[in-house]
C-alpha atoms as a PDB file:
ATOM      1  CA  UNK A   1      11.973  23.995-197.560  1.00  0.00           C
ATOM      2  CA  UNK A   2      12.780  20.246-198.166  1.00  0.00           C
ATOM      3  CA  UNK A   3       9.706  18.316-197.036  1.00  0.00           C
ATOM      4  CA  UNK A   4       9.642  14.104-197.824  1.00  0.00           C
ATOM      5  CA  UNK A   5       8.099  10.871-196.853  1.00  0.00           C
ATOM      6  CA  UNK A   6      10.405   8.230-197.219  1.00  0.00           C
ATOM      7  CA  UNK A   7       9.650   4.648-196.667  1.00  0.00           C
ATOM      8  CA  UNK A   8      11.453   2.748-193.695  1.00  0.00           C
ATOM      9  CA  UNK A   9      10.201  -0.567-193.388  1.00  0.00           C
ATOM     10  CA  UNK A  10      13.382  -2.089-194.325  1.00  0.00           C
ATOM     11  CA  UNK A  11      17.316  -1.521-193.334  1.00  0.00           C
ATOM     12  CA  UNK A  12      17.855  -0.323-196.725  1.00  0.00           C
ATOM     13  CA  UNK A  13      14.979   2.035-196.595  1.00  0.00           C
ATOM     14  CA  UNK A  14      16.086   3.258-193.398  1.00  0.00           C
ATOM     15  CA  UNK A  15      19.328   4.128-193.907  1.00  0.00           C
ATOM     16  CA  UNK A  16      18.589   5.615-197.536  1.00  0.00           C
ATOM     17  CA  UNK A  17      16.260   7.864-195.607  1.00  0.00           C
ATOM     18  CA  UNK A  18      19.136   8.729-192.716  1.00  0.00           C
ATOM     19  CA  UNK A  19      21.507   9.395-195.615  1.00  0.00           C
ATOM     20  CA  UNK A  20      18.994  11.753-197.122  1.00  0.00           C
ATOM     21  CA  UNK A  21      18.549  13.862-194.046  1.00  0.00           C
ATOM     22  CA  UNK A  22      22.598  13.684-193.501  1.00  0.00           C
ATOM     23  CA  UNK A  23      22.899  14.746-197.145  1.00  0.00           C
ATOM     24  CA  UNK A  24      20.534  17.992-196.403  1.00  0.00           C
ATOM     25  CA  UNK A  25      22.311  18.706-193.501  1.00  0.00           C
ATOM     26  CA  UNK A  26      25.755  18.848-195.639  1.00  0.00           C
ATOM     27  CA  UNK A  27      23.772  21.340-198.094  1.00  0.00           C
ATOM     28  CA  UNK A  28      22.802  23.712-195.335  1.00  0.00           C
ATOM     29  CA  UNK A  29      19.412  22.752-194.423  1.00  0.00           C
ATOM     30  CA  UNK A  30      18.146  22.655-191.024  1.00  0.00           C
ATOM     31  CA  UNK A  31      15.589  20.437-189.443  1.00  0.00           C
ATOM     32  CA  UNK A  32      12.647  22.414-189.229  1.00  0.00           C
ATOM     33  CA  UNK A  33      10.242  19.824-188.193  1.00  0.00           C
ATOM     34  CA  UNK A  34      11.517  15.298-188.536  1.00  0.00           C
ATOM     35  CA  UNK A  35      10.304  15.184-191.937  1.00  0.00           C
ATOM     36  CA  UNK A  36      10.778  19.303-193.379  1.00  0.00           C
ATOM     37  CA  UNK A  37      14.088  20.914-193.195  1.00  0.00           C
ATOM     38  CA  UNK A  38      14.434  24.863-194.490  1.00  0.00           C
ATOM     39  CA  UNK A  39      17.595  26.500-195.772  1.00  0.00           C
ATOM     40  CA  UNK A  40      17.849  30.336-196.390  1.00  0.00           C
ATOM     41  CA  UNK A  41      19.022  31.082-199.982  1.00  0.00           C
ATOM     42  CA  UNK A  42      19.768  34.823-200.871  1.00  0.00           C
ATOM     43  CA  UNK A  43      18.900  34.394-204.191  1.00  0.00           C
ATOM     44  CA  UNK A  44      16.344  32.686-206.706  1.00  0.00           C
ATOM     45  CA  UNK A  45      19.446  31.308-208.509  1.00  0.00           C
ATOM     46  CA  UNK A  46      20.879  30.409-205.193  1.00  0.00           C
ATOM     47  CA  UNK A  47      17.269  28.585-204.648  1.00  0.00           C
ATOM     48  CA  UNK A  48      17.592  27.021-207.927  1.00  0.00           C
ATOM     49  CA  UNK A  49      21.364  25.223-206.933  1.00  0.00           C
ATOM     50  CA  UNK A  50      19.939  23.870-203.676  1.00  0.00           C
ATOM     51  CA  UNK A  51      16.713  22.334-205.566  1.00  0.00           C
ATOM     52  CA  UNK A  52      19.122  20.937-207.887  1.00  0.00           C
ATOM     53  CA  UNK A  53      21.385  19.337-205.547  1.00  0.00           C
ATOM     54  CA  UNK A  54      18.297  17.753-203.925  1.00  0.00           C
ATOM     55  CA  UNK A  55      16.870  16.389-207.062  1.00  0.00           C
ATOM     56  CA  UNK A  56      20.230  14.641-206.610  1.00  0.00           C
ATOM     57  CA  UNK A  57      20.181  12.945-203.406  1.00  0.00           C
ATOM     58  CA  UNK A  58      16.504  11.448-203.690  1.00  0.00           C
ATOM     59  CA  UNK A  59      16.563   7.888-202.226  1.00  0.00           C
ATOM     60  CA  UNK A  60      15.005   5.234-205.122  1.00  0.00           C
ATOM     61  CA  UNK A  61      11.763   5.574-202.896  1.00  0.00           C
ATOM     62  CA  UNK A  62       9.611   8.031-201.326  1.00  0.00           C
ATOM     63  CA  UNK A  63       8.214  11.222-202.078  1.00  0.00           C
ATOM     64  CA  UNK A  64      10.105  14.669-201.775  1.00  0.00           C
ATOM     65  CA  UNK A  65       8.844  18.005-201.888  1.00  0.00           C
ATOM     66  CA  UNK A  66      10.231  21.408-202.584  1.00  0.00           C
ATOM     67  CA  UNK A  67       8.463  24.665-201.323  1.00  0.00           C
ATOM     68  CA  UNK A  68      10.273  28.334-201.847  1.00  0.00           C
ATOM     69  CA  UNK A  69       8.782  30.818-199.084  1.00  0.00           C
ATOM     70  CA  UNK A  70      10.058  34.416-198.569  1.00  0.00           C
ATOM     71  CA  UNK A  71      11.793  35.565-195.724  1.00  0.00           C
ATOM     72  CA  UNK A  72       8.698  37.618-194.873  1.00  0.00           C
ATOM     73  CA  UNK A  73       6.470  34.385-195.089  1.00  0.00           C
ATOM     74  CA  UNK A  74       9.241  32.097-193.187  1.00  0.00           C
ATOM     75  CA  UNK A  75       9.234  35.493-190.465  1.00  0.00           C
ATOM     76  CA  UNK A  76       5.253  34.821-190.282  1.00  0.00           C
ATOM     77  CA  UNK A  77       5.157  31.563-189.236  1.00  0.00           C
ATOM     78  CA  UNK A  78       3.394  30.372-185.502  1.00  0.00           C
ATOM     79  CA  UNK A  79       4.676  27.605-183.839  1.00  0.00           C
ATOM     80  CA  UNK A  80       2.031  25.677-180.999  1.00  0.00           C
ATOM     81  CA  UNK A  81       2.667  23.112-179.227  1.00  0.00           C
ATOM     82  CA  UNK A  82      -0.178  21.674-177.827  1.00  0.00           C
ATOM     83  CA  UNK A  83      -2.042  25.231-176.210  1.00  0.00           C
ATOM     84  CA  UNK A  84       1.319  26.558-175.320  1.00  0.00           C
ATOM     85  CA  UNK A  85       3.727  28.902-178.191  1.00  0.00           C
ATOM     86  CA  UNK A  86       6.825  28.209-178.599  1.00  0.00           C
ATOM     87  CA  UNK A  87       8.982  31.336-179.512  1.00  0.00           C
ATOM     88  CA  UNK A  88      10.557  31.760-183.052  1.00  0.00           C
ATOM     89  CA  UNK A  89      13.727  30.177-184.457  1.00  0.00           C
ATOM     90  CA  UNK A  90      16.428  32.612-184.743  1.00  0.00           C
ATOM     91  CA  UNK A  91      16.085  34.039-188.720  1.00  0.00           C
ATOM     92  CA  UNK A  92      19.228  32.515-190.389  1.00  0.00           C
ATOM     93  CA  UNK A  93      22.046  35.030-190.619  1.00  0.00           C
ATOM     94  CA  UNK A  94      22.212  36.638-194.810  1.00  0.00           C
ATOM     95  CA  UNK A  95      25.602  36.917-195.993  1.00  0.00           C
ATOM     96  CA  UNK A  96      25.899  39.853-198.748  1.00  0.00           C
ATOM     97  CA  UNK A  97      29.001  40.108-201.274  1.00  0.00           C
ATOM     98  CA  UNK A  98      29.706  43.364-202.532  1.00  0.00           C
END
């Protein structure tokens, strides 16, 4: 999981932040909530490429975070919405290569 706080008080702050999102997207992530996207890696090294490649795309400002849950952990999660639950996201589809 990606999660950042990016300033956008000014156009260039704004659309440094937009490209950052746009930039996770392209990598695989997936907004999980505005600020935290999540992308399934198979694989610690996989992990390790994706942190990597965001180290890369940090805007000059702001503050970006990187947590690694298991799929067991991500599987665990409860979602509320005020006193109502919402139901799961879909798990993201593992691709094995034998």
């Amino acid at each position: 999981m990606a999660m950042f706080d990016l300033p956008v008080l000014t156009k260039p702050q704004r659309k440094a932040a937009a490209q950052f999102r746009k930039n996770l997207q392209k990598d695989g992530f997936s907004m999980f909530q505005f600020s935290v996207y999540a992308r399934h890696c198979a694989s610690g090294e996989s992990a390790d490429v994706h942190e990597t490649r965001v180290k890369t795309m940090i805007p000059p400002e702001g503050m970006v975070s990187v947590l690694r849950i298991t799929d067991k952990q991500f599987g665990d999660i409860k979602n509320f919405c005020g006193r109502k639950t919402k139901p799961q996201p879909a798990a993201p589809k593992q691709l094995e290569f034998f």
